[in-house]
Structures are given as structure tokens and as C-alpha cells.
C-alpha atoms as a PDB file:
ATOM      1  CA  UNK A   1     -37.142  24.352  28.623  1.00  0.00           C
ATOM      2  CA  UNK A   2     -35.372  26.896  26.394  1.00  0.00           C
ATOM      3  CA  UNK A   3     -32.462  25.040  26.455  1.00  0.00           C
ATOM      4  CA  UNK A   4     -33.852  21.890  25.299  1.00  0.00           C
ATOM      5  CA  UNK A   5     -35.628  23.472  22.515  1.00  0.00           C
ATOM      6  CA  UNK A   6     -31.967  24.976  21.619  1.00  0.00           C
ATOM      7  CA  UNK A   7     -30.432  21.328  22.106  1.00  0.00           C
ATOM      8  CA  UNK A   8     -33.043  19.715  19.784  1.00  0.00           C
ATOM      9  CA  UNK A   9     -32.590  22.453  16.987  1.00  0.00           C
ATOM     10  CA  UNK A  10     -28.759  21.932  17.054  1.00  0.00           C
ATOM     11  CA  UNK A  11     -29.468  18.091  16.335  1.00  0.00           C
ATOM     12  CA  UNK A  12     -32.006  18.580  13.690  1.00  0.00           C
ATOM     13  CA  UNK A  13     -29.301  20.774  12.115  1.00  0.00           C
ATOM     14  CA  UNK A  14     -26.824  18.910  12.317  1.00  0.00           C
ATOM     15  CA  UNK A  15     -29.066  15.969  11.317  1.00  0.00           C
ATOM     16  CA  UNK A  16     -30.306  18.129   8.284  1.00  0.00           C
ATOM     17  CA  UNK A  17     -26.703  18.893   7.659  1.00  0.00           C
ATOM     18  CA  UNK A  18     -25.470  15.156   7.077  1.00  0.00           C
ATOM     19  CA  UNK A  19     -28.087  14.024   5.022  1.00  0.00           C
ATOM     20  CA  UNK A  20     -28.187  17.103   2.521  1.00  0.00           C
ATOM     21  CA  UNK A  21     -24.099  17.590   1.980  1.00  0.00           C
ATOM     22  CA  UNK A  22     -24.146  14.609   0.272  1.00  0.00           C
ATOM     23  CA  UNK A  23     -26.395  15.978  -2.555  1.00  0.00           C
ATOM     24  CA  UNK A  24     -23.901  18.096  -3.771  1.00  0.00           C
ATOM     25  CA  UNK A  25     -20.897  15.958  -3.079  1.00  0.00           C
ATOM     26  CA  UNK A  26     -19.410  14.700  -6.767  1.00  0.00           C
ATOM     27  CA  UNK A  27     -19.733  10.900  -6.407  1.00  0.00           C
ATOM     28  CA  UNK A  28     -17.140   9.736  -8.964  1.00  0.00           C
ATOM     29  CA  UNK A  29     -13.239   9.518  -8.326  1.00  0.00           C
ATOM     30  CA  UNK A  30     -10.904   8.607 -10.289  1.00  0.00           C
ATOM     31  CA  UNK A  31      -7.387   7.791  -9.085  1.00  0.00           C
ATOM     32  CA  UNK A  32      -4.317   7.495 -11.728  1.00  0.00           C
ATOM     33  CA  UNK A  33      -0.490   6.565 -11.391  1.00  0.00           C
ATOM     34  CA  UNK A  34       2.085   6.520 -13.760  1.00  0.00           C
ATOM     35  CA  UNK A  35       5.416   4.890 -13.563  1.00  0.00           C
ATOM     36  CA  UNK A  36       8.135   6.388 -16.036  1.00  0.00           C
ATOM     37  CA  UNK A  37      10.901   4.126 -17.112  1.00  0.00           C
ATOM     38  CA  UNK A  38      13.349   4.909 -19.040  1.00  0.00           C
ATOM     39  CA  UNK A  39      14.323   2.047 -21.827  1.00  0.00           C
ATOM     40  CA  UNK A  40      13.007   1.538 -25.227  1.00  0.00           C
ATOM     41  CA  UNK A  41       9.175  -0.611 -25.111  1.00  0.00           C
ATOM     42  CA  UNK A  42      10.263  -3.655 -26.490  1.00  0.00           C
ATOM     43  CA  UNK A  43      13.190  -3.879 -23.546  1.00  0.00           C
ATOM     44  CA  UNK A  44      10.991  -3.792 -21.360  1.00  0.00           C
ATOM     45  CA  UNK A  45       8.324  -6.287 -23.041  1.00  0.00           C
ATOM     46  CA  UNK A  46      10.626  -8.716 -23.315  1.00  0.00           C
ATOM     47  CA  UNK A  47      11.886  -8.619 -19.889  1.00  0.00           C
ATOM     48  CA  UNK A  48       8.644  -8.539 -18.278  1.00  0.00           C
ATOM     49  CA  UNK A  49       7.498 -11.469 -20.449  1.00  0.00           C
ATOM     50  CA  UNK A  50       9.059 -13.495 -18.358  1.00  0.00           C
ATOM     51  CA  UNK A  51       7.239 -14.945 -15.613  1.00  0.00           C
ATOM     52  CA  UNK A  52      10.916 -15.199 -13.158  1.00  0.00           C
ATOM     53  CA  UNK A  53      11.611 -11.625 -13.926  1.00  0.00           C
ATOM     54  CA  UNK A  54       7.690 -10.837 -12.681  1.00  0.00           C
ATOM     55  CA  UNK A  55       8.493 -11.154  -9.260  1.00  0.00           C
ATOM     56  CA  UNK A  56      10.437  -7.920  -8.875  1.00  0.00           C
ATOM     57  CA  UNK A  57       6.763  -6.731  -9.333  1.00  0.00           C
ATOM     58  CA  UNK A  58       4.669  -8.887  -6.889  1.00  0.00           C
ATOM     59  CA  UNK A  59       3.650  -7.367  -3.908  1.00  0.00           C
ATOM     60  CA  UNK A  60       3.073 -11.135  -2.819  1.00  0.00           C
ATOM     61  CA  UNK A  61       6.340 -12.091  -3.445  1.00  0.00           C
ATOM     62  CA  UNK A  62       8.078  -8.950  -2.090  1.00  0.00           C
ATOM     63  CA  UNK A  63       6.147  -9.232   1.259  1.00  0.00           C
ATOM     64  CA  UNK A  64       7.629 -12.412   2.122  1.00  0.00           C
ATOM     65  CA  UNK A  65      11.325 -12.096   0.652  1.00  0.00           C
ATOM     66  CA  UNK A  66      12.224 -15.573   2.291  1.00  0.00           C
ATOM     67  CA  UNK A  67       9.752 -17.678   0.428  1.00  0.00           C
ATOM     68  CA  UNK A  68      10.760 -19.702  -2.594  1.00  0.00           C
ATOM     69  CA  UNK A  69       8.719 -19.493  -5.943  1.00  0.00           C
ATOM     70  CA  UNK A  70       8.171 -22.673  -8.103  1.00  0.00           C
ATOM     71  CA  UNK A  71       7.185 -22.383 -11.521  1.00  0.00           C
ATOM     72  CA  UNK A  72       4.752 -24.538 -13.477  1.00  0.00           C
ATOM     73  CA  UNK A  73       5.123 -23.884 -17.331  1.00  0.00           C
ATOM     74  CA  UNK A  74       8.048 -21.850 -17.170  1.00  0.00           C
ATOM     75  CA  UNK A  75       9.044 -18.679 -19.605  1.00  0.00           C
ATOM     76  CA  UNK A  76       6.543 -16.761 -21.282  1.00  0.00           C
ATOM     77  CA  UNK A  77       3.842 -19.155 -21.943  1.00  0.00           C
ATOM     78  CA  UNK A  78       0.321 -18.564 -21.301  1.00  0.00           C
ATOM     79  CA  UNK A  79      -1.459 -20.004 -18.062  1.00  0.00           C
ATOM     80  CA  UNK A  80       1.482 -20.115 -16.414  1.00  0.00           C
ATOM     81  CA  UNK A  81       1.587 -20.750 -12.661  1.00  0.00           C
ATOM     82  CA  UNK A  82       3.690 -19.866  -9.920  1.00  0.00           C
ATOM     83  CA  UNK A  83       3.560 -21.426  -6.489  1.00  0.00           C
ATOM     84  CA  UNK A  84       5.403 -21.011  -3.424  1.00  0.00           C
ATOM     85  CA  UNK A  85       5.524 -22.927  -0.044  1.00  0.00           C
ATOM     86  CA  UNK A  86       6.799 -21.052   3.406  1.00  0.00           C
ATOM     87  CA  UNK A  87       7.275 -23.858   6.017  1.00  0.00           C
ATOM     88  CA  UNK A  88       8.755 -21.866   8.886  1.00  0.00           C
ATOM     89  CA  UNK A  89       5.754 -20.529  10.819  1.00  0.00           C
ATOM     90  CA  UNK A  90       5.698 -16.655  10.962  1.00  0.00           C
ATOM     91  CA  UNK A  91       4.369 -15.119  14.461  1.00  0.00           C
ATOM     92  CA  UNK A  92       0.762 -13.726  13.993  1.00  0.00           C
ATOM     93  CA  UNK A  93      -1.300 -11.569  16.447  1.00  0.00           C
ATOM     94  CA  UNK A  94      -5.000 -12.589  17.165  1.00  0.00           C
ATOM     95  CA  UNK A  95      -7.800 -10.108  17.130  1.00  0.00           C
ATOM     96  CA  UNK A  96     -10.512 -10.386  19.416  1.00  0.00           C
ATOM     97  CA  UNK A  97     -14.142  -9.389  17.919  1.00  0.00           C
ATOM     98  CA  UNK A  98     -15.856  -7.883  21.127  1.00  0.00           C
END
């Protein structure tokens, strides 16, 4: 009987524990990255103006190296659009949900 009573109090602890830790956890992060490069601002405005020089930068684009982008509206013009189609099928693994 002892030992239950022991077994209990360790859960209510623990219990107690999670729900009051919290209260004094701060709740706000903030995460920052900077990138240095190393050529004068308006270099480097007017190369990444351009929407072909953009996808040096796209993760999308870098993912799938084999794709080919087409551009609607080409340069530096607003509302541009970039497209690409990937024909070849690429091998996938399916996830079961049970």
C-alpha cells in the first residue's frame, strides 16, 4: 500500500512539474541570420533585380537542379512569373498512416 501511495505522489509530481515549468518559461523567440557579402549595394541590387539571376537563390529551383525555368515577363518587371515543368517522373516513397 506504501508503495502505491509513493507511485501516485511521483505522478502528481511529475504531473505538477509539467504544467507549472511552463509559467516561467519565456514564450517569445526570436531567430536572426545574416549573410555578409562583400560588393558595393547597388552591385548587388542590380544583379538580383533580375528575375534569371534569382534562381541561384531558390531553394525550389536548387532542389531540383534538372528542371527547366520559363519566364513570363522577363527582366525586372513587376508580377513577374516563373514556371517550370519536370516530365521525367522522380521515385517517391509512400507513407502509411497507421
Amino acid at each position: 500500500m506504501d508503495l502505491l501511495i509513493l507511485i501516485l505522489f511521483i505522478i502528481a509530481g511529475i504531473t505538477a512539474l509539467i504544467l507549472i515549468v511552463p509559467l516561467f518559461i519565456k514564450r517569445d523567440y526570436t531567430i536572426q541570420r545574416d549573410i555578409v557579402i562583400n560588393k558595393p549595394r547597388q552591385e548587388v541590387f542590380n544583379y538580383v533585380k533580375f528575375s534569371k539571376n534569382q534562381d541561384y537563390f531558390s531553394k525550389w529551383v536548387m532542389t531540383d537542379p534538372r528542371s527547366s525555368p520559363e519566364r513570363i515577363r522577363e527582366g525586372n518587371s513587376l508580377n513577374y512569373q516563373t514556371r517550370w515543368d519536370r516530365r521525367e517522373v522522380l521515385p517517391c516513397k509512400m507513407v502509411s498512416g497507421h
